[in-house]
N, C-alpha and C. Protein backbone atom coordinates (compact mmCIF):
# COMPACT_ATOMS: atom_id res chain seq x y z
N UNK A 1 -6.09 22.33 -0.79
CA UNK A 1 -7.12 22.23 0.21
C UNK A 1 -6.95 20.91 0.96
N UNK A 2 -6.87 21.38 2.30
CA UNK A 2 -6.91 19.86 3.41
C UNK A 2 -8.46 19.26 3.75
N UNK A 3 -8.62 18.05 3.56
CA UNK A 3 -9.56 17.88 3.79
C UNK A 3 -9.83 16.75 5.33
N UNK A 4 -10.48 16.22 6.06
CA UNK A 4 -10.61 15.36 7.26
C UNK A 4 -11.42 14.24 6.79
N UNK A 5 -10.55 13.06 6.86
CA UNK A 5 -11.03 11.57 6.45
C UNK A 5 -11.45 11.12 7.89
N UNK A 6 -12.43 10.69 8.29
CA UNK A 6 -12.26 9.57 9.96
C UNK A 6 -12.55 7.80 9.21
N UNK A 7 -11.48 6.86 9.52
CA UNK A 7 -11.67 5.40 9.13
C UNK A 7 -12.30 5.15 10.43
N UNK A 8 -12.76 3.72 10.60
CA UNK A 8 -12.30 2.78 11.67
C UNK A 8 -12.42 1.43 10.77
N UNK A 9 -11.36 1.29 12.27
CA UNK A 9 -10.70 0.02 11.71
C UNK A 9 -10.35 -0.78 13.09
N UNK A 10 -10.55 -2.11 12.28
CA UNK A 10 -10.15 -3.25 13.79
C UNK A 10 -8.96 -3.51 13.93
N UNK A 11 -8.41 -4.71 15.01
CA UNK A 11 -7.55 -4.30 15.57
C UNK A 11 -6.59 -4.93 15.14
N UNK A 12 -6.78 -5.55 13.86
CA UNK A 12 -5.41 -6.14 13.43
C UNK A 12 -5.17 -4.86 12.01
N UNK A 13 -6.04 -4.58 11.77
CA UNK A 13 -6.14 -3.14 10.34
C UNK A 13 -4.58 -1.55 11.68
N UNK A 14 -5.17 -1.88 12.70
CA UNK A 14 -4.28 -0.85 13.50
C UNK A 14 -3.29 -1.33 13.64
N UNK A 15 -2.43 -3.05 13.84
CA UNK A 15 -1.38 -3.18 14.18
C UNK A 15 -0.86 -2.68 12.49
N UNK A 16 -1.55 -3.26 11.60
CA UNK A 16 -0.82 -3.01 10.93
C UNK A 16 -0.34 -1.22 10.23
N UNK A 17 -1.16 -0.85 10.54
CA UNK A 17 -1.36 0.81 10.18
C UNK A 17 0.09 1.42 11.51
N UNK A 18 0.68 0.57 12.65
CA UNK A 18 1.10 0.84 13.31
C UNK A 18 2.80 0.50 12.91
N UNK A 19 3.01 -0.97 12.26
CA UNK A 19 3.59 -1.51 11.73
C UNK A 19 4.34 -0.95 10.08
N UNK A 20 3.40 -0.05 9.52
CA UNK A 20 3.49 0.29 8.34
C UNK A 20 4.34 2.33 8.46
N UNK A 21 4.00 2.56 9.62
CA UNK A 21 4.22 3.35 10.05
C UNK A 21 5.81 3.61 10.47
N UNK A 22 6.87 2.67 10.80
CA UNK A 22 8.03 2.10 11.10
C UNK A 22 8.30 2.14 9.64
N UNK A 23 7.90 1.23 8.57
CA UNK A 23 8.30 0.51 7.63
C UNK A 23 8.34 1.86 6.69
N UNK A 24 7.42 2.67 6.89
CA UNK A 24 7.22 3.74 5.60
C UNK A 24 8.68 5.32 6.61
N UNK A 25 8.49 5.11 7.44
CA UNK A 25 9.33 5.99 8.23
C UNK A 25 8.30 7.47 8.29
N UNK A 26 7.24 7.31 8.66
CA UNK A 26 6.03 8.39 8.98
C UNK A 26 5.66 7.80 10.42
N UNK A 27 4.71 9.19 10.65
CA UNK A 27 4.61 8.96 12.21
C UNK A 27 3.43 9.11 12.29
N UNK A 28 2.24 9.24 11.13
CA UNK A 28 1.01 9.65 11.50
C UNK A 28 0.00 8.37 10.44
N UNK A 29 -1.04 8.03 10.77
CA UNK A 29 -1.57 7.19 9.79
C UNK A 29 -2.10 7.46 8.36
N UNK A 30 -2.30 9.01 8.68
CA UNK A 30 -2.86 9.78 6.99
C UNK A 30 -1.24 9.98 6.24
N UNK A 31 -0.07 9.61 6.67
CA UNK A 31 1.45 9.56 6.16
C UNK A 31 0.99 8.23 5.88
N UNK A 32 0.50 7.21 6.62
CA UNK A 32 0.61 5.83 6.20
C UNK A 32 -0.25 5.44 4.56
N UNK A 33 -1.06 6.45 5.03
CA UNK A 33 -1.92 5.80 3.62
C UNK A 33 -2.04 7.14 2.67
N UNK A 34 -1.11 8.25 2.81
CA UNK A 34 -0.69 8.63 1.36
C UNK A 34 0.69 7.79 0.73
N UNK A 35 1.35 7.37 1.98
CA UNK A 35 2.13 6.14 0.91
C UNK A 35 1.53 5.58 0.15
N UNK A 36 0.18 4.59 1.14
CA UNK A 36 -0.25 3.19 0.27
C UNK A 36 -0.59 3.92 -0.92
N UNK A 37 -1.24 4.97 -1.27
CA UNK A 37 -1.74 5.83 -2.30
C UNK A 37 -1.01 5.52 -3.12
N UNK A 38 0.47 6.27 -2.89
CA UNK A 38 1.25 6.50 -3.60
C UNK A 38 1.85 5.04 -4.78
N UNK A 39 2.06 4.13 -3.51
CA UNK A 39 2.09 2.77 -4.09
C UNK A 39 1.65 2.26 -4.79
N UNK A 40 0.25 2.41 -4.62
CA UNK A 40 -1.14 2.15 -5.51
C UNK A 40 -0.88 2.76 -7.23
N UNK A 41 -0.94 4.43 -7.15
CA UNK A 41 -1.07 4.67 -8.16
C UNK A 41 0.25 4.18 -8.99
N UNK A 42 1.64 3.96 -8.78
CA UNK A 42 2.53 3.25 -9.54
C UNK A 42 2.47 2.08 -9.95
N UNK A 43 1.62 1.17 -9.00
CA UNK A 43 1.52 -0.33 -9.22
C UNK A 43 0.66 -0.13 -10.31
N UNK A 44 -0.47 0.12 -10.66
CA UNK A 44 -1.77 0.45 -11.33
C UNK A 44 -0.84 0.57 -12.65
N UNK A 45 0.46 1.90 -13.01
CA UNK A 45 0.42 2.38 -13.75
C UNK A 45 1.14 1.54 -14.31
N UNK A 46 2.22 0.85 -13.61
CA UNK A 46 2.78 -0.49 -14.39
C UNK A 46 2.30 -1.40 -14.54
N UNK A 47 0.86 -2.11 -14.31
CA UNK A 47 0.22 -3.23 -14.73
C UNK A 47 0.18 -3.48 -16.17
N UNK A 48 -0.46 -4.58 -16.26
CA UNK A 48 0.04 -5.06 -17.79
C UNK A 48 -1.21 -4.79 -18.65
N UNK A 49 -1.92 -5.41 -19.21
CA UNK A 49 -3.43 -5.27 -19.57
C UNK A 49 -4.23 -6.07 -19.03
N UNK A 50 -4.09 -7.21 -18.15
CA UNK A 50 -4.47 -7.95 -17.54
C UNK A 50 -4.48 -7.97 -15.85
N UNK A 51 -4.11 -6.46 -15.54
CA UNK A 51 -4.20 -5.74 -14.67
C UNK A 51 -2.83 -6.51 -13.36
N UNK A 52 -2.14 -7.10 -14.30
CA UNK A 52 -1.12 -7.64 -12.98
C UNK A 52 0.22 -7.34 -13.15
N UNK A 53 0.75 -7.19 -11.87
CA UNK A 53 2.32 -7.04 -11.96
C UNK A 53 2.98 -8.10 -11.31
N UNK A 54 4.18 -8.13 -11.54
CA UNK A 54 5.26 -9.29 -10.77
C UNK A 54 6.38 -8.38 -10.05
N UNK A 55 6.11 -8.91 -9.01
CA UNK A 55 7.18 -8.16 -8.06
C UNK A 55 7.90 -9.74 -7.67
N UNK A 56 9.61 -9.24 -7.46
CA UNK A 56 10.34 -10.17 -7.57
C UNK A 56 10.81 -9.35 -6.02
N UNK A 57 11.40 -10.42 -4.99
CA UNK A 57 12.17 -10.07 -3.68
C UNK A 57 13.64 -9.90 -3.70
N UNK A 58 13.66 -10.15 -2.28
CA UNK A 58 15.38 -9.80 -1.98
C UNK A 58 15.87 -11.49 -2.46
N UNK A 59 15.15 -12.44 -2.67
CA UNK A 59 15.74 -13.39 -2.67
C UNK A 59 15.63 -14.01 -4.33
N UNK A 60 15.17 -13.08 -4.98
CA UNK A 60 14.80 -13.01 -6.25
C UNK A 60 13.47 -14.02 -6.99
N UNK A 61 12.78 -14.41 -5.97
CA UNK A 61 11.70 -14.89 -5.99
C UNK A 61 10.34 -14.37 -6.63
N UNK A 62 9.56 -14.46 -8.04
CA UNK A 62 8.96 -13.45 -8.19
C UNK A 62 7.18 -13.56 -7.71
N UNK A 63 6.23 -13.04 -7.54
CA UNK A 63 4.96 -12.97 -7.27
C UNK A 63 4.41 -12.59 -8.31
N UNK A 64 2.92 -13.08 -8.79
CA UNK A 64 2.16 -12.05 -9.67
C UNK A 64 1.36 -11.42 -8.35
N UNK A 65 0.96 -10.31 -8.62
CA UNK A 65 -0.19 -9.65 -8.08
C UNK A 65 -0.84 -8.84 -9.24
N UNK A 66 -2.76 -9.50 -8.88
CA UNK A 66 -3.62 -9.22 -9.74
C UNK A 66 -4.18 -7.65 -8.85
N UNK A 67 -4.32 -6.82 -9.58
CA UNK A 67 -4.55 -5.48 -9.01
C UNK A 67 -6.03 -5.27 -9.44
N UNK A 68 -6.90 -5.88 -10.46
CA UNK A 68 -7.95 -5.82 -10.69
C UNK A 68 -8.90 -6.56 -9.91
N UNK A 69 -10.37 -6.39 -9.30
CA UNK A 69 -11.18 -7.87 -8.75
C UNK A 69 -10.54 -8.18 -7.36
């Protein structure tokens, strides 16, 4: 079953929804944010118990990100 979401959003929430759109290789914004979804629920599922993960870059630099709060 399809269902109809309406957001709004300001105008830096659209560059980026516009921006993310390129990056994810979708052309519509409900493509944009069943990615983030998608993202979401993997990040979530690899958190630790303290609800954070470390993502490391291209330059091998790593980040925590707290996914909880």
């Amino acid at each position: 079953m399809s269902r109809k979401t309406t957001l709004d959003v300001d105008a830096d929430t659209e560059a980026l929804l516009n921006e993310l759109k390129v990056t994810f290789g979708v052309k519509t914004n409900a493509g944009v944010i069943r990615k983030a979804l998608q993202l979401s629920k993997f990040m979530a599922s690899e958190a630790d118990e303290n609800h954070t993960v470390v993502i490391e870059n291209k330059k091998h630099e790593k980040t925590k990100l707290l996914l909880a709060g």
